[in-house]
C-alpha atoms as a PDB file:
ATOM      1  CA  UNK A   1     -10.329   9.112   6.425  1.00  0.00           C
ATOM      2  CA  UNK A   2     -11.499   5.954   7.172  1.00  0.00           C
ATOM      3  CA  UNK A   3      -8.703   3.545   7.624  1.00  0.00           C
ATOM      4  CA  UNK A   4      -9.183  -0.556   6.949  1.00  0.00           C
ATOM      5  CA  UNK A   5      -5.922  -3.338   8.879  1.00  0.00           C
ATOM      6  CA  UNK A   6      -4.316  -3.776   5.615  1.00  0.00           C
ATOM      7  CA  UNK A   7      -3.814  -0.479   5.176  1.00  0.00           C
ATOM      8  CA  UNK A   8      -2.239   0.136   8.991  1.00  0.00           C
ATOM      9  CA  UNK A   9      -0.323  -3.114   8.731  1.00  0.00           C
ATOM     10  CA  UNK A  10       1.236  -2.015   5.705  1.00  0.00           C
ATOM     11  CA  UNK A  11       2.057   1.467   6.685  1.00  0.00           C
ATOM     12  CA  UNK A  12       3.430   0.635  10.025  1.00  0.00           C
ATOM     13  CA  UNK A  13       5.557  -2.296   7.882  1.00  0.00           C
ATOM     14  CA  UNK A  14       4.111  -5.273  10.200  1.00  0.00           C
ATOM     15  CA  UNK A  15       5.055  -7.898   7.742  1.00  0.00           C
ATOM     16  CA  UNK A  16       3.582 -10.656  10.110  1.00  0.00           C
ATOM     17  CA  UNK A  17       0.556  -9.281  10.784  1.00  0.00           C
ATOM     18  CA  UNK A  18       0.258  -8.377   7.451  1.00  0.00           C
ATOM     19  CA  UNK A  19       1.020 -11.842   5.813  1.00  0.00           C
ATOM     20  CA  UNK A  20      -1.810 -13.289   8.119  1.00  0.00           C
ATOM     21  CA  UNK A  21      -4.212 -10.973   6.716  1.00  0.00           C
ATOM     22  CA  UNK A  22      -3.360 -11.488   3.171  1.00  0.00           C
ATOM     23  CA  UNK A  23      -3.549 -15.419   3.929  1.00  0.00           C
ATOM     24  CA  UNK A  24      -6.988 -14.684   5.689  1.00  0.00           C
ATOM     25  CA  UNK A  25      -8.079 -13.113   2.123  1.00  0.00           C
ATOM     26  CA  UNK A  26      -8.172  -9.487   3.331  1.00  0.00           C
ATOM     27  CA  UNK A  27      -7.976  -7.340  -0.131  1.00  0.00           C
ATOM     28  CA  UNK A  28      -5.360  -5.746  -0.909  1.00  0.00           C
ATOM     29  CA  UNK A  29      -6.337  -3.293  -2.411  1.00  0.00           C
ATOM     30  CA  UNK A  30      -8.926  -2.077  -0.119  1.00  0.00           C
ATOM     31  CA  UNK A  31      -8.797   2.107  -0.541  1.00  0.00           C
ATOM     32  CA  UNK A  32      -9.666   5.060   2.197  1.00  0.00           C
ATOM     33  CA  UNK A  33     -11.668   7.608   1.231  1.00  0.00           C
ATOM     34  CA  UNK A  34      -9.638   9.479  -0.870  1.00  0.00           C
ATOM     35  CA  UNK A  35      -8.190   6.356  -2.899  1.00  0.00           C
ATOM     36  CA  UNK A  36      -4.637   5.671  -1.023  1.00  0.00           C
ATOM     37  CA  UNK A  37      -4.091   2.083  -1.186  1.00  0.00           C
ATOM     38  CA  UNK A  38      -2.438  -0.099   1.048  1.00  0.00           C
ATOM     39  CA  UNK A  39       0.868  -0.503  -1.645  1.00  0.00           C
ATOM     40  CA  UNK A  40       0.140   3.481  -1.651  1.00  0.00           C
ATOM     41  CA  UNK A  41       0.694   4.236   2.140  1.00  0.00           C
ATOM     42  CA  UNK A  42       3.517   0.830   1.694  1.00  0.00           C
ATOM     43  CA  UNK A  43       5.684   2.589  -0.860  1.00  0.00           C
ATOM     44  CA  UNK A  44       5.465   6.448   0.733  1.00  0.00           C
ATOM     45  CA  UNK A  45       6.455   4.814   3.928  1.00  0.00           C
ATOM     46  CA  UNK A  46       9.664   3.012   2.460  1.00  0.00           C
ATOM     47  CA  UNK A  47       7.783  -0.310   3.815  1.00  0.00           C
ATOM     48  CA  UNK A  48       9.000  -2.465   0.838  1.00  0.00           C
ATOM     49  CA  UNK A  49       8.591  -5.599   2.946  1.00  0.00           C
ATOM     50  CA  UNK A  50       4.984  -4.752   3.111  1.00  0.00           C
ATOM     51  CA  UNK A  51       5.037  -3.976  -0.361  1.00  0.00           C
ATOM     52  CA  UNK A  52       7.017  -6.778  -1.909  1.00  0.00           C
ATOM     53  CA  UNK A  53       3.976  -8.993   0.599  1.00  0.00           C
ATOM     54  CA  UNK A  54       1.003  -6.647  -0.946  1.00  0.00           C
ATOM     55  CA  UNK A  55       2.572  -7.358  -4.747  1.00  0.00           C
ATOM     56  CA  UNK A  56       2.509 -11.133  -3.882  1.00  0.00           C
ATOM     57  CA  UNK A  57      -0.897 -10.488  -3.563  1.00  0.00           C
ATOM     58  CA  UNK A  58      -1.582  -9.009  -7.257  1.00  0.00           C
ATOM     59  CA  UNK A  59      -2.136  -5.502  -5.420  1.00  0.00           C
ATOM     60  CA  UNK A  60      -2.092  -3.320  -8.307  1.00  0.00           C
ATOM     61  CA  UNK A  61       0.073   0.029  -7.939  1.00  0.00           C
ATOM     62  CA  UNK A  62      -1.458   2.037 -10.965  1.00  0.00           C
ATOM     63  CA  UNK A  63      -3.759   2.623  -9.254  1.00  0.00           C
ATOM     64  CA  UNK A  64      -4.412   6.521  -8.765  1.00  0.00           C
ATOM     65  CA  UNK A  65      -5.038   8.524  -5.723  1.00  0.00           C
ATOM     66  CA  UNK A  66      -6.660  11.848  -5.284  1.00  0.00           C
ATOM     67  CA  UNK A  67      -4.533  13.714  -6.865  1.00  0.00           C
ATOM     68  CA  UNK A  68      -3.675  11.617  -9.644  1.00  0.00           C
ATOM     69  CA  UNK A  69      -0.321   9.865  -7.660  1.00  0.00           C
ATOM     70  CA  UNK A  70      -0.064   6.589  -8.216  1.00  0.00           C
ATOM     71  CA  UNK A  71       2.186   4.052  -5.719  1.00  0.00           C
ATOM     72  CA  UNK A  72       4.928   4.033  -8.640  1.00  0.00           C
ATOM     73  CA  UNK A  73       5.012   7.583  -9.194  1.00  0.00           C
ATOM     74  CA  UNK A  74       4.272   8.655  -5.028  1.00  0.00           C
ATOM     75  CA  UNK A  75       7.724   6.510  -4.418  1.00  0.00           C
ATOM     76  CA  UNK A  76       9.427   8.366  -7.297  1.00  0.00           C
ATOM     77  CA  UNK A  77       8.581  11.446  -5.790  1.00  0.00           C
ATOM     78  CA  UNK A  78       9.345  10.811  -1.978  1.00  0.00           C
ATOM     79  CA  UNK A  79      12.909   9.473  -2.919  1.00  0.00           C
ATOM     80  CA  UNK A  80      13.579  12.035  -6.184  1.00  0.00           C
ATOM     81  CA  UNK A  81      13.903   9.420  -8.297  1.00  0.00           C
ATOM     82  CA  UNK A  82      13.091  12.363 -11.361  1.00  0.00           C
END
């Protein structure tokens, strides 16, 4: 899986390092391999610092993994929201 700094920022919830990026024009939506987005990894993590930063950015989060998961529906799941 090849991993871009938007993506680890966000995971790893490093809302300063992240904000720089996002100011610097890094996309947001950048996607590894297998389609997890940055508001993907954000929202499994419970980063919602990183994701409320990533949304500021018009990061979409319909957009679908492998799998078929999208951000919405991966946060649903992790906290058993259904």
């Amino acid at each position: 899986m090849i991993l871009n700094i938007v993506y680890i920022a966000s995971q790893h919830d490093a809302v300063d390092s992240l904000k720089l990026l996002l100011d610097a024009k890094a996309d947001p939506e950048a996607e590894t391999a297998k389609g997890f987005t940055s508001i993907y990894i954000a929202a499994s993590k419970g980063c919602l610092q990183s994701m409320t930063l990533l949304l500021s950015a018009k990061a979409r989060c319909d957009i679908k993994a492998t799998g078929g998961f999208t951000a919405v529906l991966n946060v649903a799941l992790v906290y058993k929201y259904f």
